[in-house]
C-alpha atoms as a PDB file:
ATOM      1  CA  UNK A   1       1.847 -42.181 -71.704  1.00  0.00           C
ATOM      2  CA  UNK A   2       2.044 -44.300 -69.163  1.00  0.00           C
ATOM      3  CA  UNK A   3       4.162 -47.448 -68.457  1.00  0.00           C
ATOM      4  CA  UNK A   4       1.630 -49.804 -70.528  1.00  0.00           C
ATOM      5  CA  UNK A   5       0.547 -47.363 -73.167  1.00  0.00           C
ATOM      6  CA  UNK A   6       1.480 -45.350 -75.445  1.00  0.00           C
ATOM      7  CA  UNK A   7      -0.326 -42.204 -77.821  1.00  0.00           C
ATOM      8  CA  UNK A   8       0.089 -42.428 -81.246  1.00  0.00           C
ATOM      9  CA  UNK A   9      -1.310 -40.643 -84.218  1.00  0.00           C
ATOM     10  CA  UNK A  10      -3.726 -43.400 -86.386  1.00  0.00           C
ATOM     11  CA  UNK A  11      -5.785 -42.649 -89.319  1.00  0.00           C
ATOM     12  CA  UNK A  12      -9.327 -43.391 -87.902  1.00  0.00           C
ATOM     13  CA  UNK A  13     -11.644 -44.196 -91.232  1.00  0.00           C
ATOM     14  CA  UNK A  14     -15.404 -44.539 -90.904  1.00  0.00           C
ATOM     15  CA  UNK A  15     -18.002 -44.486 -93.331  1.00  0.00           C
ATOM     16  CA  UNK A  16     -17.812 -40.811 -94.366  1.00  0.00           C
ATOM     17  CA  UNK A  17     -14.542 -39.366 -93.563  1.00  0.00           C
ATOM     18  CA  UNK A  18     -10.937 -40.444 -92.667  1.00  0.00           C
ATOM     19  CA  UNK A  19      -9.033 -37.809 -90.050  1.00  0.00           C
ATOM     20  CA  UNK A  20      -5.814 -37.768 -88.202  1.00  0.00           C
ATOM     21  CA  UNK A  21      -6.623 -38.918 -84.233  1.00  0.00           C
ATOM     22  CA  UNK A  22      -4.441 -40.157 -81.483  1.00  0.00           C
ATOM     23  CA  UNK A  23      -4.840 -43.275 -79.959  1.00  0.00           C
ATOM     24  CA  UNK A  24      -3.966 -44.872 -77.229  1.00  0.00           C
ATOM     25  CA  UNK A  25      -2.013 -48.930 -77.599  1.00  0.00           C
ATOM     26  CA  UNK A  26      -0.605 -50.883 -75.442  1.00  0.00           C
ATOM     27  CA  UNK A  27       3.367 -50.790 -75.207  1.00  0.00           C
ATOM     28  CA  UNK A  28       5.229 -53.905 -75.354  1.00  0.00           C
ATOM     29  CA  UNK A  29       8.455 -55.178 -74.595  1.00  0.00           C
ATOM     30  CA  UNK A  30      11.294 -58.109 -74.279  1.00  0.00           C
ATOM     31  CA  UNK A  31      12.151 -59.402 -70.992  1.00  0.00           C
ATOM     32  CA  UNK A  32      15.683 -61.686 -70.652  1.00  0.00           C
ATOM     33  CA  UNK A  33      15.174 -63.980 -67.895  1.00  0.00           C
ATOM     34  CA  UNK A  34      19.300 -65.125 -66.830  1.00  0.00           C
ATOM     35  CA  UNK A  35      18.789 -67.827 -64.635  1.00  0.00           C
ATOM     36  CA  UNK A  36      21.469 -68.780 -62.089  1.00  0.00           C
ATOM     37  CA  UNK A  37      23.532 -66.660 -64.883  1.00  0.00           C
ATOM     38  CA  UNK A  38      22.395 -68.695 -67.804  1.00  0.00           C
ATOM     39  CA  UNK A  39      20.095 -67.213 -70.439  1.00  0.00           C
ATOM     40  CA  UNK A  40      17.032 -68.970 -69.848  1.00  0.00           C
ATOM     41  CA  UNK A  41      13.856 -67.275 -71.928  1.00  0.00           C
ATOM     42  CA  UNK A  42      12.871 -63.957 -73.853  1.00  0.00           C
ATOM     43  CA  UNK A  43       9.534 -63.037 -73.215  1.00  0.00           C
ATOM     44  CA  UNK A  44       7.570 -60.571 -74.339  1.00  0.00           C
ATOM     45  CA  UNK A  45       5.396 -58.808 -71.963  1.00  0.00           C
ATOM     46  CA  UNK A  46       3.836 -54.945 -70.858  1.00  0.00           C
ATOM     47  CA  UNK A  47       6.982 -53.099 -69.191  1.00  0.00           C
ATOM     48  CA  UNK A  48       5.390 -53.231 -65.956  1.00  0.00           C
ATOM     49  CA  UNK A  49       6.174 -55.742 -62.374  1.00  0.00           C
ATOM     50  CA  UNK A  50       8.662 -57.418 -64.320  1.00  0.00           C
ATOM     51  CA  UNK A  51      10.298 -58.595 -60.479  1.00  0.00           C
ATOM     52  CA  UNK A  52       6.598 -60.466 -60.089  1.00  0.00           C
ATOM     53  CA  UNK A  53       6.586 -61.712 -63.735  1.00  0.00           C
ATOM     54  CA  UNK A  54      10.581 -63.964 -63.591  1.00  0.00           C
ATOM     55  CA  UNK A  55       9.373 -65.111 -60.212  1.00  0.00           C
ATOM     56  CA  UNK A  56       5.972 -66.607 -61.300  1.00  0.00           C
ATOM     57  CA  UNK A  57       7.434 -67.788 -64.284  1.00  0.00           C
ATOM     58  CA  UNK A  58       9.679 -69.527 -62.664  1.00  0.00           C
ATOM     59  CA  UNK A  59       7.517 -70.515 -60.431  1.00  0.00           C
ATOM     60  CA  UNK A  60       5.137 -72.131 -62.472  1.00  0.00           C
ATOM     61  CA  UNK A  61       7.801 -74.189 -64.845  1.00  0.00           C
ATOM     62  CA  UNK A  62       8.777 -75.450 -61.301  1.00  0.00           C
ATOM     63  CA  UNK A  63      12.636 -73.725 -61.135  1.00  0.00           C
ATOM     64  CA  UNK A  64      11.591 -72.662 -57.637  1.00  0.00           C
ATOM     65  CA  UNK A  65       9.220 -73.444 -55.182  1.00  0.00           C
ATOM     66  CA  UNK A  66       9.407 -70.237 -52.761  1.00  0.00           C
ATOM     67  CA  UNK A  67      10.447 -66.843 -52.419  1.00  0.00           C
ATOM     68  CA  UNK A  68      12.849 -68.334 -49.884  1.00  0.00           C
ATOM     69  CA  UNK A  69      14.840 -70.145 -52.653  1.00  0.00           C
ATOM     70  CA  UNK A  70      15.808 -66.982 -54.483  1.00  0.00           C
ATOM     71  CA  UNK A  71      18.888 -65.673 -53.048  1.00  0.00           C
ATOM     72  CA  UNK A  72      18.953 -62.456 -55.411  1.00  0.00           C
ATOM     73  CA  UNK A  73      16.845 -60.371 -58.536  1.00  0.00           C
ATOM     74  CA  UNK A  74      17.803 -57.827 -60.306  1.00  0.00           C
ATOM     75  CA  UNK A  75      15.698 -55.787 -62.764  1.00  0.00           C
ATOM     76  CA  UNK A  76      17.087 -53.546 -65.321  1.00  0.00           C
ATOM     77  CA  UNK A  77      14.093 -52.347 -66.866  1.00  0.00           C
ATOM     78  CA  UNK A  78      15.783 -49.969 -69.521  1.00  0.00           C
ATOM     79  CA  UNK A  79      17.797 -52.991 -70.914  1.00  0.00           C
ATOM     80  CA  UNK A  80      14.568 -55.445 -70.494  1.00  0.00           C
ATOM     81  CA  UNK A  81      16.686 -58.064 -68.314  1.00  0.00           C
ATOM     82  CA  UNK A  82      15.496 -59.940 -65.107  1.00  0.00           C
ATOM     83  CA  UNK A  83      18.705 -61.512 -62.909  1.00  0.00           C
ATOM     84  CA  UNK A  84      17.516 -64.278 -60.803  1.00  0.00           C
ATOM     85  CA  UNK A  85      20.253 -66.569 -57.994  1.00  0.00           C
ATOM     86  CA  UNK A  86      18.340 -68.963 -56.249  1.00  0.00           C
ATOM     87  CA  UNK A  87      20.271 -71.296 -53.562  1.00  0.00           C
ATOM     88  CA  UNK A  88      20.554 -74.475 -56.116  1.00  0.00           C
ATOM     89  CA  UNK A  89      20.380 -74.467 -59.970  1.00  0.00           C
ATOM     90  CA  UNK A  90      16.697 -76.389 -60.142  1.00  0.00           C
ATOM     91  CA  UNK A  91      16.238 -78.007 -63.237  1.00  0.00           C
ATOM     92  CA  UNK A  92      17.639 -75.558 -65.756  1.00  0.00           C
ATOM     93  CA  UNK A  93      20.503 -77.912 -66.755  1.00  0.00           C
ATOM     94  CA  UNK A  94      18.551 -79.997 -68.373  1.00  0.00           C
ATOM     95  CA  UNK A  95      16.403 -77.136 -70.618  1.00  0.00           C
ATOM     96  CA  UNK A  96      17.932 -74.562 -72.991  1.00  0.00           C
ATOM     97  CA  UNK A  97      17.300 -70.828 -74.293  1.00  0.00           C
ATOM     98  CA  UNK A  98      13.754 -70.971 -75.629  1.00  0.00           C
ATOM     99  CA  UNK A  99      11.757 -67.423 -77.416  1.00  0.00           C
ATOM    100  CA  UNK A 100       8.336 -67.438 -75.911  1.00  0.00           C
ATOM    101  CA  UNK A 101       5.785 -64.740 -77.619  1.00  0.00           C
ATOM    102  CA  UNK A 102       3.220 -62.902 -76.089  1.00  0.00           C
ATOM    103  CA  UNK A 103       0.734 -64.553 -78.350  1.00  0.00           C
ATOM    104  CA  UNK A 104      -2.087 -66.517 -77.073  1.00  0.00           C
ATOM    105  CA  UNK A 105       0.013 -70.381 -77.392  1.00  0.00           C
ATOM    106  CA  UNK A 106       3.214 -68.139 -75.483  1.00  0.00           C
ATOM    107  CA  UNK A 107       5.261 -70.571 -77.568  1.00  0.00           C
ATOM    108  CA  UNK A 108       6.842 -73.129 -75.161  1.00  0.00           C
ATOM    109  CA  UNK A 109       7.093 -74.499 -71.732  1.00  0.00           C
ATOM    110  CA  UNK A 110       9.473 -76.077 -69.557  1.00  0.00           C
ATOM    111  CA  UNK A 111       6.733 -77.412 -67.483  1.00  0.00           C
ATOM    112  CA  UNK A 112       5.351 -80.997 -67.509  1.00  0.00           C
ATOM    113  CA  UNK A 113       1.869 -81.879 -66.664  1.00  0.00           C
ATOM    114  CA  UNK A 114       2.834 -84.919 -64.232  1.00  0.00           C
ATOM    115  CA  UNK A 115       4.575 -82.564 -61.612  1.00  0.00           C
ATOM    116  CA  UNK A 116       1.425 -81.664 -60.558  1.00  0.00           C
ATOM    117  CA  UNK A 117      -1.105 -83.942 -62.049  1.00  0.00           C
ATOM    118  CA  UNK A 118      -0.600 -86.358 -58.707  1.00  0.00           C
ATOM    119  CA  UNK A 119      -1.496 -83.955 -56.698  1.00  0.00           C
ATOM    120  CA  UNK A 120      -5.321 -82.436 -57.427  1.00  0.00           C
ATOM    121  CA  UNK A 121      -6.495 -79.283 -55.518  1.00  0.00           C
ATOM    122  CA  UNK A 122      -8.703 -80.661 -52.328  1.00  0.00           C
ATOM    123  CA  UNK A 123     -11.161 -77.894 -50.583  1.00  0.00           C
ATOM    124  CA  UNK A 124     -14.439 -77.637 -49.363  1.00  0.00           C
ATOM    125  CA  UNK A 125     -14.885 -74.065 -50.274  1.00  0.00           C
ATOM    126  CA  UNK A 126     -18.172 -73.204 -52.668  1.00  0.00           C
ATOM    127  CA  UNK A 127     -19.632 -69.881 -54.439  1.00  0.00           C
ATOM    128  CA  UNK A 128     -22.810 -69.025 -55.104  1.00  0.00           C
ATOM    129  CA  UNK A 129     -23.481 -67.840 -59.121  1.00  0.00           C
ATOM    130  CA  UNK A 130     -24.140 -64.260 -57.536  1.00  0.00           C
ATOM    131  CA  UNK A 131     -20.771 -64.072 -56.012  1.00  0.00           C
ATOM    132  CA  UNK A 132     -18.940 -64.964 -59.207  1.00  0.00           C
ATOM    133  CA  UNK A 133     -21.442 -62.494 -60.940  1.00  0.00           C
ATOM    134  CA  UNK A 134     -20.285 -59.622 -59.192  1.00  0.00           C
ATOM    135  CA  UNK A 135     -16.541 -60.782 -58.880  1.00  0.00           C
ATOM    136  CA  UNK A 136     -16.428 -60.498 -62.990  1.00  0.00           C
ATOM    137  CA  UNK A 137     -17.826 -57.288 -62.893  1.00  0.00           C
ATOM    138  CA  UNK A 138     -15.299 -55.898 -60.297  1.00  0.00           C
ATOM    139  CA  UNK A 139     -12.573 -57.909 -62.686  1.00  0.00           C
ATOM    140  CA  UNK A 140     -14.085 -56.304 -65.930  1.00  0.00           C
ATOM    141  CA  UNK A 141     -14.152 -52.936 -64.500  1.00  0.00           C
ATOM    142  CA  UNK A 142     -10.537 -52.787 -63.085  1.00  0.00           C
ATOM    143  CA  UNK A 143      -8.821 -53.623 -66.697  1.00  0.00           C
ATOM    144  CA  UNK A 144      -8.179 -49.972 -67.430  1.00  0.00           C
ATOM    145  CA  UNK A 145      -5.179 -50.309 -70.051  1.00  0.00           C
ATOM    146  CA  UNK A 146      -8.151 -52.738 -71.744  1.00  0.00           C
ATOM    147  CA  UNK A 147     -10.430 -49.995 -71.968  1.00  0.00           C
ATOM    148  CA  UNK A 148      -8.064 -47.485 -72.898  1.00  0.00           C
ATOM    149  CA  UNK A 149      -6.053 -50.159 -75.645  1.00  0.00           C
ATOM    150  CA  UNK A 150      -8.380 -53.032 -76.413  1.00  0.00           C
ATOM    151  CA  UNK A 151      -4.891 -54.954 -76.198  1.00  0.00           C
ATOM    152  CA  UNK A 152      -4.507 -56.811 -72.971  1.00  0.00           C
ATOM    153  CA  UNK A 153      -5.259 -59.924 -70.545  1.00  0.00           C
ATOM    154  CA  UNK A 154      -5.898 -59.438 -67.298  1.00  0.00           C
ATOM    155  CA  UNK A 155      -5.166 -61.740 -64.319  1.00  0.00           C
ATOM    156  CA  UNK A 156      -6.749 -61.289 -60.640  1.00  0.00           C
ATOM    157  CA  UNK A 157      -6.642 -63.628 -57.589  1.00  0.00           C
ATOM    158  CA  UNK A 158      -9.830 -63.103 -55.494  1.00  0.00           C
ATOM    159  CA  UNK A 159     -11.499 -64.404 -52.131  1.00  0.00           C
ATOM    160  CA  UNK A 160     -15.396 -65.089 -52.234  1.00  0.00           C
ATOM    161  CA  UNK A 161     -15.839 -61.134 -50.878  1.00  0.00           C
ATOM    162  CA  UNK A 162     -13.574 -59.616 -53.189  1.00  0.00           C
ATOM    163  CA  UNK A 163     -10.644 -59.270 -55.547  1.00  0.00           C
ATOM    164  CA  UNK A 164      -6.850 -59.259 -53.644  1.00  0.00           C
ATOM    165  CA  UNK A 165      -4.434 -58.452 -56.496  1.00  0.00           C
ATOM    166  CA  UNK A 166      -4.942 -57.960 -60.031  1.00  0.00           C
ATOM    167  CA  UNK A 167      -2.384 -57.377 -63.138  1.00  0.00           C
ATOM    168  CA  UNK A 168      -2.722 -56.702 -66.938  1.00  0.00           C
ATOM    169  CA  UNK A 169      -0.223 -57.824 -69.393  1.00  0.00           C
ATOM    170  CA  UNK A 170       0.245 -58.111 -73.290  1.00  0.00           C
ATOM    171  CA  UNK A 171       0.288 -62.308 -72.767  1.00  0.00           C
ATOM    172  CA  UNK A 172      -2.393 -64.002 -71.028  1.00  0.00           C
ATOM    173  CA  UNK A 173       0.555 -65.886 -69.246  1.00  0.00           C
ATOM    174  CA  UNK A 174       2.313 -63.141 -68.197  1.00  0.00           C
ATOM    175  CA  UNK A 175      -0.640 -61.550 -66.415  1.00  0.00           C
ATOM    176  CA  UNK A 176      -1.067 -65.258 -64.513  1.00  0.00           C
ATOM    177  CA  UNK A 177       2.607 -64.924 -64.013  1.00  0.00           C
ATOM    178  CA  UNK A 178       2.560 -61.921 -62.179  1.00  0.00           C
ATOM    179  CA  UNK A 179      -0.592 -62.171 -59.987  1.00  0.00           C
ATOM    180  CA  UNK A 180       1.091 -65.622 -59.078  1.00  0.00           C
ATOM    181  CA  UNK A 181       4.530 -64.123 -59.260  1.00  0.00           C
ATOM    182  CA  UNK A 182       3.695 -60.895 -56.668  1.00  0.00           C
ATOM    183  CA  UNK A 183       1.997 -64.204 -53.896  1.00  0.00           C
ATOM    184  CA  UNK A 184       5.455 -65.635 -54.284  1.00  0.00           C
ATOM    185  CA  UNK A 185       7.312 -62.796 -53.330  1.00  0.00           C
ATOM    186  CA  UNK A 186       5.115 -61.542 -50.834  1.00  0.00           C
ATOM    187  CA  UNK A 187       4.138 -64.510 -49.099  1.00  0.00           C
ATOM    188  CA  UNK A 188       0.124 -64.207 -50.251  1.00  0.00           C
ATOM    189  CA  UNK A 189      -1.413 -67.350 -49.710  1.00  0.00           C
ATOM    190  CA  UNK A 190      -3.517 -69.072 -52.315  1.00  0.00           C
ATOM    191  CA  UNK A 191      -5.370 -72.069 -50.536  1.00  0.00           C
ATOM    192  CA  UNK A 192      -9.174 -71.536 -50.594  1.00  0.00           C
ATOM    193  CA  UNK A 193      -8.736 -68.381 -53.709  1.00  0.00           C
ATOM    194  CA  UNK A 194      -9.992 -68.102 -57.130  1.00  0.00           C
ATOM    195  CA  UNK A 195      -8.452 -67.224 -59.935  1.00  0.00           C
ATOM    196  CA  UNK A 196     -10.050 -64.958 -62.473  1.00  0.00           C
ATOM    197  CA  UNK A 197      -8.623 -64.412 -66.275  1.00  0.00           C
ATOM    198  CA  UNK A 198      -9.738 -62.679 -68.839  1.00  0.00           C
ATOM    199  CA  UNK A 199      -8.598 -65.463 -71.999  1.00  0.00           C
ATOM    200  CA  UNK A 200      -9.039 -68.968 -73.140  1.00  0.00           C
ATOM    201  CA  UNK A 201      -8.071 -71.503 -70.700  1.00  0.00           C
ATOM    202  CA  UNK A 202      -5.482 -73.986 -71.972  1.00  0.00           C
ATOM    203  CA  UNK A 203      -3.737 -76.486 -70.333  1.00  0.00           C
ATOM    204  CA  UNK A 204      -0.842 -74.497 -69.322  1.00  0.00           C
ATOM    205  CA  UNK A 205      -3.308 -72.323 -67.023  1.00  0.00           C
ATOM    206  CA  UNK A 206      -4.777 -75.274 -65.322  1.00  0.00           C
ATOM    207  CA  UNK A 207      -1.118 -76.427 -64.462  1.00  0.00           C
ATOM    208  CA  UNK A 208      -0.238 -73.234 -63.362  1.00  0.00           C
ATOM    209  CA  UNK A 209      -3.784 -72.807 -61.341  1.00  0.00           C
ATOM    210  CA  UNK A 210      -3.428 -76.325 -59.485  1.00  0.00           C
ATOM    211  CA  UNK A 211       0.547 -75.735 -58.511  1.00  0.00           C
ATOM    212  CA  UNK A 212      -1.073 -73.162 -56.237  1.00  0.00           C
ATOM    213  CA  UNK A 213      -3.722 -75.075 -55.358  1.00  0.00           C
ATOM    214  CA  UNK A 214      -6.405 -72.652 -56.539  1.00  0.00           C
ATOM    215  CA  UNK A 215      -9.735 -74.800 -56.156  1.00  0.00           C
ATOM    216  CA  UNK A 216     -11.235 -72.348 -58.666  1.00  0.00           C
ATOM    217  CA  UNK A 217     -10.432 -70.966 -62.148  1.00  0.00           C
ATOM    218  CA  UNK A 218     -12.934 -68.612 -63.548  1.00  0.00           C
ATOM    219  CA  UNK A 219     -12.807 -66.757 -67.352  1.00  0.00           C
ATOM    220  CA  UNK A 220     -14.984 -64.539 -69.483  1.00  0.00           C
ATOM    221  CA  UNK A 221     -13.745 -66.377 -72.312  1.00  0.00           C
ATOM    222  CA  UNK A 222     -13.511 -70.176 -73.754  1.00  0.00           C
ATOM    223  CA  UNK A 223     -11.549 -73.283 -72.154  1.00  0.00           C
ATOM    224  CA  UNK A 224     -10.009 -75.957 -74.558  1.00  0.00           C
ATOM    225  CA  UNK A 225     -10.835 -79.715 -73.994  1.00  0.00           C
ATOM    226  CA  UNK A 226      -7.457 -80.260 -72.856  1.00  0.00           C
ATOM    227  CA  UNK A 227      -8.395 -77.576 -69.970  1.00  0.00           C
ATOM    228  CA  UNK A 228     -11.781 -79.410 -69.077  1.00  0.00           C
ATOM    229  CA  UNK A 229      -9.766 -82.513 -69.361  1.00  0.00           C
ATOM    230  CA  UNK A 230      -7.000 -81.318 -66.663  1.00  0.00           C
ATOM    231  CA  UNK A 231      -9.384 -79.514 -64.570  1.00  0.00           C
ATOM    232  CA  UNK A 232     -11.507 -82.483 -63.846  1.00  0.00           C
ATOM    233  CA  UNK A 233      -8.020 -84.548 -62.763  1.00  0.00           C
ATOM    234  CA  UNK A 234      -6.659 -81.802 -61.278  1.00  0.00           C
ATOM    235  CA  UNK A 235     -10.140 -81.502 -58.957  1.00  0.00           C
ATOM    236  CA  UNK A 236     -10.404 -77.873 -60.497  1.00  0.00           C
ATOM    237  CA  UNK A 237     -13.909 -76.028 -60.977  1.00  0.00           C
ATOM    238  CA  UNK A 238     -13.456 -74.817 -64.188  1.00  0.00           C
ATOM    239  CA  UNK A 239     -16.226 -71.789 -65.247  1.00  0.00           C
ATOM    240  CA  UNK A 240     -16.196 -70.178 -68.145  1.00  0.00           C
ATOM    241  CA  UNK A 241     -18.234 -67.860 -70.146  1.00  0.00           C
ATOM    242  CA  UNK A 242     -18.982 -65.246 -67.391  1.00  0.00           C
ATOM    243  CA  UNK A 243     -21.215 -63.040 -68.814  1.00  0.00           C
ATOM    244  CA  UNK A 244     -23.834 -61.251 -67.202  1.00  0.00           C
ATOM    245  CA  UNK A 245     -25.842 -63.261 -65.064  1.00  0.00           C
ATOM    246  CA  UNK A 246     -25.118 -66.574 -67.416  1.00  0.00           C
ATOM    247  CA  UNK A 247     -21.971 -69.190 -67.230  1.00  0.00           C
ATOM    248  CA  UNK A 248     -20.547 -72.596 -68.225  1.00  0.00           C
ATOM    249  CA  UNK A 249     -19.625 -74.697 -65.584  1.00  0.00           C
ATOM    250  CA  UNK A 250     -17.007 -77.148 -67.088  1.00  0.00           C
ATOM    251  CA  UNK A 251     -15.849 -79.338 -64.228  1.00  0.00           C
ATOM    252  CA  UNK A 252     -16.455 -80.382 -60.869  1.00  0.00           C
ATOM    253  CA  UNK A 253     -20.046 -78.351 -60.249  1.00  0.00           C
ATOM    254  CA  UNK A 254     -19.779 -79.509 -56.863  1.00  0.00           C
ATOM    255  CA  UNK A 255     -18.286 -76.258 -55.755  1.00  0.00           C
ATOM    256  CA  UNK A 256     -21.437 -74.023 -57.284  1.00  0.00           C
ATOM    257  CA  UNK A 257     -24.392 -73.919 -54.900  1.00  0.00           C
ATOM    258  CA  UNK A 258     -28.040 -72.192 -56.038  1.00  0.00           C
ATOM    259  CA  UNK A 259     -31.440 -72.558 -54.472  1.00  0.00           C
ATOM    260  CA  UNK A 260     -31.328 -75.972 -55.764  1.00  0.00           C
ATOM    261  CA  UNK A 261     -28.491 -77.453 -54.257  1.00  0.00           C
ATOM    262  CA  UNK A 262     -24.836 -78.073 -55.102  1.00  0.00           C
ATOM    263  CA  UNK A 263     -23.913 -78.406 -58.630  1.00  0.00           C
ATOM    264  CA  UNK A 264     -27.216 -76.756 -59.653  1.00  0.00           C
ATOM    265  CA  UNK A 265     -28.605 -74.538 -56.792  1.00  0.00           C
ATOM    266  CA  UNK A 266     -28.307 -73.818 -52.868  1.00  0.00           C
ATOM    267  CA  UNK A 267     -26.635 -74.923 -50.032  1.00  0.00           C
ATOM    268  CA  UNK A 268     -27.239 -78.324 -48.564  1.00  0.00           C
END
């Protein structure tokens, strides 16, 4: 076992015969966020860089702004509890204790879309299809609890040669969380990156994505309208449906070069 799976014994049934087999899933777990020693959110998550996890999540609801506001964390990873003192209290008088699931909706948010939608993401970098091609691939090929469990998102923040840090968690928002979480705390700059995930992209991702101010936000999966929507305010370029050599570009194609020219082919 380790710290995201666990072995179990399952009943595997097929067509002719049903037999005893272990298998491997992926373990989850509540974390307590206590925020400026109030009892801010439950999440559950994988038991694994829960420090990076509270500080993107705090992060991204906008309770801090830097690793230099945090004036002390604590993690007590057998009692699932993440201590966080930051220099002022933020905004957390004005919320309250809220469950968030590791489903796919994570439940609630703190987080309003006008503290960042005045403020889209401005760069002149660009990608070529190929690079994003063979980014996904690298991305694909480092979710190892994935391939072992089938059971969770992955996160990655990458430059145009490469991915920098990646994370897997149960939630979709947690892996975000701690890829943005683990720049926080280790002073990783995100200007000029991309963002790679694994899941659908809602509008919660797109806040998160342009608070950093990621130009680009790439997924194997499905965005919602309210994602295209936000992307193309937030002056995000929004790709999804990375598969292979094929891919939806769902807002601002000015970023993609081919032979042809921005938006559908090479460079200018």
């Amino acid at each position: 076992m380790t710290d995201n799976t666990a072995r179990l014994d399952v009943i595997r049934v097929s067509e002719a015969t049903a037999e005893p087999i272990g298998d491997e899933v992926a373990r989850e777990a509540a974390l307590t966020i206590f925020f400026n020693d109030m009892e801010l959110v439950t999440m559950l998550c994988s038991p694994a860089e829960e420090n990076y996890l509270a500080a993107g999540f705090l992060a991204a609801e906008g309770l801090i702004e830097s690793a230099g506001d945090i004036t002390s964390m604590t993690i007590d990873g057998v009692r699932g509890i993440a201590r966080v003192t930051t220099k002022s209290s933020g905004e957390a008088g004005r919320i309250w204790k809220r469950f968030i699931s590791s489903g796919c909706g994570r439940g609630a948010t703190f987080y309003s879309a006008a503290d960042v939608a005045s403020r889209p993401v401005v760069s002149s970098m660009k990608l070529h299809p190929d690079q994003i091609y063979r980014l996904m691939k690298d991305f694909q090929e480092r979710s190892e609890v994935f391939k072992t469990t089938g059971g969770v998102h992955a996160a990655a923040l990458a430059a145009p040669g490469g991915i920098e840090l990646f994370s897997e968690d149960i939630g979709r928002h947690n892996a975000v969380d701690k890829v943005f979480g683990r720049c926080l705390l280790e002073g990783i700059g995100t200007e000029d990156r991309i963002l790679l995930v694994s899941g659908r992209i809602s509008s919660e991702i797109l806040l998160k994505t342009a608070r950093r101010g990621i130009p680009f936000l790439i997924s194997r999966s499905a965005p919602t309208d309210s994602g295209v929507k936000l992307a193309e305010k937030l002056g995000i370029t929004l790709i999804g449906f990375v598969r292979g050599h094929r891919m939806n570009i769902y807002a601002n194609p000015e970023r993609i070069f081919t032979d042809k020219g921005p938006g559908t082919g090479g460079p200018e």
